[in-house]
Protein backbone atom coordinates (compact mmCIF):
# COMPACT_ATOMS: atom_id res chain seq x y z
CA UNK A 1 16.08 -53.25 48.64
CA UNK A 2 14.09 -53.90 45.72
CA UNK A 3 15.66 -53.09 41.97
CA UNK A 4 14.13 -52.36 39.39
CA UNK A 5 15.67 -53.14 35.91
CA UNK A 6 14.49 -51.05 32.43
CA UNK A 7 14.67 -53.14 29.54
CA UNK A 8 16.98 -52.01 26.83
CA UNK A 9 14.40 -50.73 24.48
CA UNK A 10 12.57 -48.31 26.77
CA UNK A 11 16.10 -47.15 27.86
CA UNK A 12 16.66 -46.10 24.04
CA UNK A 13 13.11 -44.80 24.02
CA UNK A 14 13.70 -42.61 26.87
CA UNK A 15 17.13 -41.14 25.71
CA UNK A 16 15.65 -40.39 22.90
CA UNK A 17 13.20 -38.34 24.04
CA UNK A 18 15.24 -36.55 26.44
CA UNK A 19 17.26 -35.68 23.27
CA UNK A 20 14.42 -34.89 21.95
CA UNK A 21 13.58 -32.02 24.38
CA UNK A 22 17.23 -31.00 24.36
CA UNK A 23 16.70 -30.44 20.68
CA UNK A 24 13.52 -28.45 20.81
CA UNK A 25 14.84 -26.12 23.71
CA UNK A 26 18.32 -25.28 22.02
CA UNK A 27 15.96 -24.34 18.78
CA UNK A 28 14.12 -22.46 21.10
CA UNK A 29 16.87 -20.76 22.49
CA UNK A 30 18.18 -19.97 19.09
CA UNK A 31 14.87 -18.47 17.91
CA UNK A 32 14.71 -15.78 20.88
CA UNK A 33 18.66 -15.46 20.60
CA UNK A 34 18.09 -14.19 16.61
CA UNK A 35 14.71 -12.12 17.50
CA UNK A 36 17.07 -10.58 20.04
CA UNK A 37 19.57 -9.93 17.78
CA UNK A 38 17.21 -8.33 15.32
CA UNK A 39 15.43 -6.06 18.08
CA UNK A 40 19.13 -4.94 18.69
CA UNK A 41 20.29 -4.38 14.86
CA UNK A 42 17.21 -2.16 14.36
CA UNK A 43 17.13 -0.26 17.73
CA UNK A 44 21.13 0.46 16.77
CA UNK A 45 19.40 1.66 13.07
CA UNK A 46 21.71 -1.13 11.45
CA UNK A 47 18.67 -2.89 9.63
CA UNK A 48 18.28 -2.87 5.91
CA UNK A 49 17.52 -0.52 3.26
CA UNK A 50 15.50 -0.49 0.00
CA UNK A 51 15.78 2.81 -1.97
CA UNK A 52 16.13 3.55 -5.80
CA UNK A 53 15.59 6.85 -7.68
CA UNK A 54 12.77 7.76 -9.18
CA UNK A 55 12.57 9.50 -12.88
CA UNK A 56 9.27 9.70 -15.01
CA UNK A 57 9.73 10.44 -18.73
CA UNK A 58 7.69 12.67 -19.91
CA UNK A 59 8.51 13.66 -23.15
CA UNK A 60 6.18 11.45 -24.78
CA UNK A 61 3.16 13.08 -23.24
CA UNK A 62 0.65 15.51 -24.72
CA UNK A 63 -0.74 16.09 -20.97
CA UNK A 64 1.60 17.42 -17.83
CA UNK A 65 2.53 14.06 -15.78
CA UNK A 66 2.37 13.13 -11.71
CA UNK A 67 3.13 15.57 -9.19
CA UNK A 68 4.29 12.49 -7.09
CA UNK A 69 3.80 9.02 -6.50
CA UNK A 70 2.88 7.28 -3.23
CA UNK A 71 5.40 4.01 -2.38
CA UNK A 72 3.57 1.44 -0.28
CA UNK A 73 6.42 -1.13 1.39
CA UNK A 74 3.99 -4.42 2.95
CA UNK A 75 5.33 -7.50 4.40
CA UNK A 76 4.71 -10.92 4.00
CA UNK A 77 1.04 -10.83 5.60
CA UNK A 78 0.35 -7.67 3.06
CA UNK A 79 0.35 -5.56 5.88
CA UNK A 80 1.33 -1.85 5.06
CA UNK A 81 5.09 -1.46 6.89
CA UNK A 82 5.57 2.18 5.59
CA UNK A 83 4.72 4.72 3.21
CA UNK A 84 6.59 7.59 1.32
CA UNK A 85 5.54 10.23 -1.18
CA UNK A 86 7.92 11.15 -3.29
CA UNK A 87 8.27 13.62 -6.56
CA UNK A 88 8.71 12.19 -9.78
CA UNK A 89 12.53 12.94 -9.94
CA UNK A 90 13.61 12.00 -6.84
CA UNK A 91 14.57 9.10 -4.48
CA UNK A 92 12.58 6.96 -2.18
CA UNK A 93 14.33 5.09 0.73
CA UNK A 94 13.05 2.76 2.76
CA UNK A 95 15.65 2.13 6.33
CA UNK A 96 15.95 0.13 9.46
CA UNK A 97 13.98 -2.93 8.04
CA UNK A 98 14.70 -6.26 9.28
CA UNK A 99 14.86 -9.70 6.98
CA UNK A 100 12.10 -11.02 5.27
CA UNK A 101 10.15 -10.45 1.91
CA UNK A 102 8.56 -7.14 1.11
CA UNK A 103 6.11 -6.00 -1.97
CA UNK A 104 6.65 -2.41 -2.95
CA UNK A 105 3.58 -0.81 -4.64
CA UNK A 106 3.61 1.94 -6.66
CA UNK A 107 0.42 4.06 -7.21
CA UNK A 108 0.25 7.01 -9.23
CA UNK A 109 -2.78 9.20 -9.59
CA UNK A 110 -5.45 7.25 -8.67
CA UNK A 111 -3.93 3.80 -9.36
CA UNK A 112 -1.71 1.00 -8.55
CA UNK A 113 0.88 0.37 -11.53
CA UNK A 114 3.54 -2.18 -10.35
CA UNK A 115 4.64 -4.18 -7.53
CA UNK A 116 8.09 -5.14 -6.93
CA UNK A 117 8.89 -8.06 -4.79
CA UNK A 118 12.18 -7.82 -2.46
CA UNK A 119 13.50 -10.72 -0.49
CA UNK A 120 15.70 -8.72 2.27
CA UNK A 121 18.57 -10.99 3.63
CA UNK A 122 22.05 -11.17 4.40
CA UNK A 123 24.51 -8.88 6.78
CA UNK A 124 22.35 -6.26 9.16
CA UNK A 125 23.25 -3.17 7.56
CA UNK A 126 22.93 -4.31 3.36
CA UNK A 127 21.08 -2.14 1.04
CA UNK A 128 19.18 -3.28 -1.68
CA UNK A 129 18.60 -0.49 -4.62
CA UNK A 130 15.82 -0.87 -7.42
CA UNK A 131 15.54 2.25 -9.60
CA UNK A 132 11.94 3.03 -10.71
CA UNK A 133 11.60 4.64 -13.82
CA UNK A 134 7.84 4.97 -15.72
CA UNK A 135 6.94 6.62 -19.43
CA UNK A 136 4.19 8.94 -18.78
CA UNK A 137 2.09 8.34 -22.17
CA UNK A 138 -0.39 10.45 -23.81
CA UNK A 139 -3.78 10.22 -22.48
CA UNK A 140 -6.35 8.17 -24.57
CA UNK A 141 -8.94 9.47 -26.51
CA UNK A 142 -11.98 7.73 -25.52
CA UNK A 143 -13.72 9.59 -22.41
CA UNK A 144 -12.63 6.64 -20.21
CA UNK A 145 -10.16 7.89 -18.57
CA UNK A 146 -7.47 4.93 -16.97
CA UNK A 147 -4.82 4.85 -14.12
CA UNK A 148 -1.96 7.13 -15.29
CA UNK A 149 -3.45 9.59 -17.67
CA UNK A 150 -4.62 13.03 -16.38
CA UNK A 151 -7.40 14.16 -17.93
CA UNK A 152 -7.48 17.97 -19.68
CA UNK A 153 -9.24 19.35 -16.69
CA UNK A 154 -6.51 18.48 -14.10
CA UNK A 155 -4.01 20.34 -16.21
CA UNK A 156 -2.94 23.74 -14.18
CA UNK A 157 -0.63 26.18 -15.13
CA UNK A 158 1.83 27.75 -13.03
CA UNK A 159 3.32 31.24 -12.94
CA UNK A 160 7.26 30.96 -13.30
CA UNK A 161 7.76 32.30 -9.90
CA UNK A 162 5.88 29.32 -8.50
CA UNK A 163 7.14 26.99 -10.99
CA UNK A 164 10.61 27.75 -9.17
CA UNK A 165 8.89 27.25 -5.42
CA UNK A 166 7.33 24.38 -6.79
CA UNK A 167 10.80 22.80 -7.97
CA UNK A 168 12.69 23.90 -4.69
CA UNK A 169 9.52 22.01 -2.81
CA UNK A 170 10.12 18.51 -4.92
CA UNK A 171 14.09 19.09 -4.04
CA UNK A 172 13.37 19.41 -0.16
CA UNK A 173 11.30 16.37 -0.78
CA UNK A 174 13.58 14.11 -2.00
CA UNK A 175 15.80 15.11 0.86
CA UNK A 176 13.12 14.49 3.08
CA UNK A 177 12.78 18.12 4.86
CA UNK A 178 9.25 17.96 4.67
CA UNK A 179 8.95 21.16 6.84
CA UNK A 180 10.89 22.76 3.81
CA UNK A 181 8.83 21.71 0.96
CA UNK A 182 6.11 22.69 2.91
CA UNK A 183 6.71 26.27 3.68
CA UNK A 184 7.50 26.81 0.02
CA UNK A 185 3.92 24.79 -1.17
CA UNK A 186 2.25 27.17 1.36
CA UNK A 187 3.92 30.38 -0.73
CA UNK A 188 2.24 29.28 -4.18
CA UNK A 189 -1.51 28.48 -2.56
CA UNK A 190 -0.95 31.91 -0.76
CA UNK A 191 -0.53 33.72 -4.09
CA UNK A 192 -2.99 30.99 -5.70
CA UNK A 193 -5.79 29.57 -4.01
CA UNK A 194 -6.76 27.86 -7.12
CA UNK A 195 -3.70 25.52 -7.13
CA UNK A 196 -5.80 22.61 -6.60
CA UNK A 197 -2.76 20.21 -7.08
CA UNK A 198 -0.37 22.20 -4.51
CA UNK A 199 -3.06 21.46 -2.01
CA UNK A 200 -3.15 18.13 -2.68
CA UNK A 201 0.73 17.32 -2.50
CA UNK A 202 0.25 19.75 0.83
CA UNK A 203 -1.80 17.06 1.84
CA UNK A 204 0.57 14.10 1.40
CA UNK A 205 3.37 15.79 2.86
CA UNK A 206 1.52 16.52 6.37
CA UNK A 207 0.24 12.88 6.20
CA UNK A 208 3.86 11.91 5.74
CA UNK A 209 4.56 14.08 8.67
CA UNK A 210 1.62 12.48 10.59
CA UNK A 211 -0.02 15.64 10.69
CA UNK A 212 -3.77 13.81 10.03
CA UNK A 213 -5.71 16.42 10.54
CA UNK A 214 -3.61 19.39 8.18
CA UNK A 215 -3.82 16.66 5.49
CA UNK A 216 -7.11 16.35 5.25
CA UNK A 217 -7.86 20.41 5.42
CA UNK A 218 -5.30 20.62 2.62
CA UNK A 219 -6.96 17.86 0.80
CA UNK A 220 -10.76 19.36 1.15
CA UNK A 221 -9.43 22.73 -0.18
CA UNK A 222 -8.57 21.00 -3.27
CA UNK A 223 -11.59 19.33 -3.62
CA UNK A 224 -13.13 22.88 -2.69
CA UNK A 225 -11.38 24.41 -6.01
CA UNK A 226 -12.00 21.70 -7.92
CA UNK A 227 -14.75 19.38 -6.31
CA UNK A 228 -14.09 16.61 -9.04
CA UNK A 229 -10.14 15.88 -8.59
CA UNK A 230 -10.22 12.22 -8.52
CA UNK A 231 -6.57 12.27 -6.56
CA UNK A 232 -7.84 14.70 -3.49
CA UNK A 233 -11.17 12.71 -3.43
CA UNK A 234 -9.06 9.58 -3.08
CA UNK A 235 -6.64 10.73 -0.78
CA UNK A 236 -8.91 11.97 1.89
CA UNK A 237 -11.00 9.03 1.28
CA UNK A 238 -7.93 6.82 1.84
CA UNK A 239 -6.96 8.62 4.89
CA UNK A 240 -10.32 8.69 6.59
CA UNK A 241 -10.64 4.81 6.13
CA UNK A 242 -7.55 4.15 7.66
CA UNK A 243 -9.18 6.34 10.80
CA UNK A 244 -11.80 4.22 10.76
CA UNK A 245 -14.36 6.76 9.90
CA UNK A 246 -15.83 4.98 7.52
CA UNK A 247 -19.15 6.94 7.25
CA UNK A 248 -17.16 9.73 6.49
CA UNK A 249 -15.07 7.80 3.83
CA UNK A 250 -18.05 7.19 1.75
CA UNK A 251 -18.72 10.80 0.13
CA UNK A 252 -14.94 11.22 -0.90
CA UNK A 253 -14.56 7.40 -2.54
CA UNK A 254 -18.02 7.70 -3.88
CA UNK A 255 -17.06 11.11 -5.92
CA UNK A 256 -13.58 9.63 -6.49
CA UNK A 257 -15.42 6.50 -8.28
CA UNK A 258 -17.60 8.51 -10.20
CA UNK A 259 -15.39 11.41 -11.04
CA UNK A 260 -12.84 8.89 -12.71
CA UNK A 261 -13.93 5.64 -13.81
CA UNK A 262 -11.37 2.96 -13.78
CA UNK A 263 -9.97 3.74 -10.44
CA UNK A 264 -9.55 0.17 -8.96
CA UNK A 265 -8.08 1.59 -5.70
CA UNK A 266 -11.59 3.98 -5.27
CA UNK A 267 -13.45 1.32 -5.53
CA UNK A 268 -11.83 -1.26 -3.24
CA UNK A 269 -11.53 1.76 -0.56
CA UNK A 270 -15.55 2.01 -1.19
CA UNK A 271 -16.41 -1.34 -1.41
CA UNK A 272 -14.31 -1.60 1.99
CA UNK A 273 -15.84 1.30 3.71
CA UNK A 274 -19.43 -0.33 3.20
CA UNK A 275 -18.05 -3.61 4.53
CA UNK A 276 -17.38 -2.15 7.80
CA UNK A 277 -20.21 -0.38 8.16
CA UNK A 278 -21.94 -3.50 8.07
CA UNK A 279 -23.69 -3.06 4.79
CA UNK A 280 -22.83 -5.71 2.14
CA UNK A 281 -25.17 -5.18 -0.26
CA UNK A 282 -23.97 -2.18 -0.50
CA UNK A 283 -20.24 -3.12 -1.10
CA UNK A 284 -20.33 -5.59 -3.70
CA UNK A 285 -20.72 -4.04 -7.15
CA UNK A 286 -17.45 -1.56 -5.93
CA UNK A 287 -15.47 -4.65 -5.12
CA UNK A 288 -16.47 -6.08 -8.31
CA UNK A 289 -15.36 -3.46 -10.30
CA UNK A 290 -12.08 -3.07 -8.03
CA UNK A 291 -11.42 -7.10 -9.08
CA UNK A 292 -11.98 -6.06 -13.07
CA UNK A 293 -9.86 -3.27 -12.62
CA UNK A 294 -6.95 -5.15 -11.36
CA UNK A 295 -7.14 -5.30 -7.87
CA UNK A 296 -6.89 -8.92 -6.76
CA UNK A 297 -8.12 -7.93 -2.71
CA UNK A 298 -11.19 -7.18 -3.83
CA UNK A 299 -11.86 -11.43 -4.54
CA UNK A 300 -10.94 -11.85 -0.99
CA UNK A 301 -13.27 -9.71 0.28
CA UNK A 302 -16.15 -10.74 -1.85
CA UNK A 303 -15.38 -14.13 -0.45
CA UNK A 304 -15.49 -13.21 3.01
CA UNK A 305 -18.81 -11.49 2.22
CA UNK A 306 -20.44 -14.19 0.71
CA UNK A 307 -19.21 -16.86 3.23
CA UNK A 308 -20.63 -14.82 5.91
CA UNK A 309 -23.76 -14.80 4.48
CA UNK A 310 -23.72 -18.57 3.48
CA UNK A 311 -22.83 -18.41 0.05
CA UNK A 312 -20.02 -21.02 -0.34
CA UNK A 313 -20.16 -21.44 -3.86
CA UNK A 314 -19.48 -18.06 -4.85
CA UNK A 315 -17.26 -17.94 -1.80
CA UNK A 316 -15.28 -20.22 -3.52
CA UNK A 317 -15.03 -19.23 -6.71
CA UNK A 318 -13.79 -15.75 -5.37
CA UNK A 319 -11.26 -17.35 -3.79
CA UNK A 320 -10.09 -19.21 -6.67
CA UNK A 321 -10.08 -16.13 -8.42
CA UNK A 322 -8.17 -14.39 -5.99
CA UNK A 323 -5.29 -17.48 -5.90
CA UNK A 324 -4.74 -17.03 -9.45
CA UNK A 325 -3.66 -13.76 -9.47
CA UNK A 326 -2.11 -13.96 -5.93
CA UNK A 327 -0.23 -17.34 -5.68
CA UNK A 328 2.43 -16.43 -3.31
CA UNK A 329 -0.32 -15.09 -1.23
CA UNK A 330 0.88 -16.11 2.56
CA UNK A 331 -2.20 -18.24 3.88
CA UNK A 332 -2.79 -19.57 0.83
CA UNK A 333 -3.04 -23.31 2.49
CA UNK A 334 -5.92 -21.97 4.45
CA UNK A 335 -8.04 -20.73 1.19
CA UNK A 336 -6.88 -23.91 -0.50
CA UNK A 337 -8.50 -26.22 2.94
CA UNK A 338 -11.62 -24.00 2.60
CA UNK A 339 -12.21 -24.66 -1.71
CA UNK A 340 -11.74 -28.14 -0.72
CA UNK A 341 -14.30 -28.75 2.18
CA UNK A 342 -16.95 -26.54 0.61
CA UNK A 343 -16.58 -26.82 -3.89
CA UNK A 344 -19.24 -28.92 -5.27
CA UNK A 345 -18.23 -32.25 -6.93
């Protein structure tokens, strides 16, 4: 028989790379282990909670405020997780979330104002509150008009009687019986047609209710009654991009754009809508706009669009732009590899 003898050293090497493997496949193990647990905290609805109230003072103004305001929740990759529209006295809640970090945006009117940055940890069932509260100031006087003013025209005046169904629909709201709210927004526009703001909060409150195609009727009767309402024209805009009818999108954003200048989010949704429908050109004076009017995305996209057609250097310098006002953005190693191999010494 013959034997064969290891030396000492490749015996070490060895058993340490068996431990090695050990190591990597108890990780492993752990990492499906803790997915499985998380898949099991949320299908038992034991995952987190954000929610806050909501109160906009408007005592200040010399214009009526918001009817609502729309709460985006994204994750890490700044994709959209869920979405709530809620009156401007209520509560928002957000439930059955698992760990990680989350930006909630807040857009009112036609406009992003804030986001708030949550990092979601601890014991499966923890709630984590942040109260949102906003001073609705008086509009400016200059013709421009900005994100969060309301401009004389998209005043409306109420009869008491739908005043009160108007106040019982915001209460249902913030209790989330959207079928309630609804049946008592559908009394006003059936004594008043001209509501054009009813039909738009009609609008959001089927889309909450995934009811895609009642939302956008309700949103092109406002925009029937008053064919220059900047928040219907975004709205059904917004929700026709996110169909992916693009073509369609671009009469809605267009009027949006020009029906209320300084509306970063019409602009983006524009500039966005052109992208996809292949025509660049097209999209880049909207996303230019949408980065001046504080809207950091629309760098990132100008990027893309002139690396694609071979433009580094302005590729880069949108992305630089886009890292300053985004530095926690998640792949930001990747932009950073990309201004390095292609910037000009």
């Amino acid at each position: 028989m013959t034997r064969i003898s290891i030396p000492a050293k490749t015996n070490a090497a060895l058993h340490m790379r068996t431990t090695f493997i050990r190591l990597c496949v108890l990780l492993l193990w752990a990492s499906c282990l803790a997915t499985i647990y998380t898949e099991w905290v949320v299908a038992q609805g034991r995952g987190y909670m954000i929610w806050g109230d909501v109160n906009v003072d408007v005592s200040k103004a010399d214009l009526p405020g918001p009817l609502s305001l729309n709460l985006l929740l994204y994750n890490r990759a700044d994709r959209l997780v869920a979405r709530q529209t809620v009156t401007t006295h209520g509560r928002y809640r957000f439930t059955n979330l698992t760990a990680g970090e989350y930006d909630l945006a807040i857009e009112v009117e036609t406009g992003e104002v804030t986001r708030i940055h949550f990092n979601v940890h601890g014991s499966p069932g923890s709630d984590f509150r942040q109260d949102l509260r906003f001073e609705w100031k008086p509009s400016p006087s200059h013709a421009k008009s900005t994100p969060g003013t309301v401009s004389a025209a998209d005043a409306y005046s109420r009869s008491s009687v739908n005043q009160a169904l108007f106040q019982k629909a915001e209460g249902a709201t913030n209790k989330k019986k959207y079928d309630q709210a609804v049946s008592f927004l559908k009394q006003i526009v059936e004594s008043d047609k001209l509501d054009f703001q009813v039909w738009t909060l009609l609008g959001a409150l089927y889309l909450a209710q995934e009811k895609s195609a009642d939302a956008e009727k309700s949103y092109l009767t406002a925009i029937e009654v008053r064919p220059n309402f900047a928040l219907a024209l975004l709205n059904l805009g917004k929700l026709r991009v996110s169909q992916k009818r693009f073509e369609d999108a671009i009469e809605p954003l267009t009027h949006a754009v020009e029906s209320r200048l300084g509306s970063g989010d019409a602009n983006l949704l524009l500039g966005e809508a052109y992208i996809q429908l292949k025509k660049g050109s097209k999209a880049i004076p909207y996303l230019n706009e949408a980065a001046k009017l504080g809207r950091p995305d629309a760098h990132l996209r100008l990027g893309w669009l002139y690396n694609a057609a071979g433009l580094k250097d302005r590729a880069v310098a949108e992305y630089k732009e886009f890292l300053k006002k985004k530095p926690d953005y998640p792949d930001r190693k990747k932009l950073e590899e990309y201004i390095n191999l292609n910037r000009k010494n």
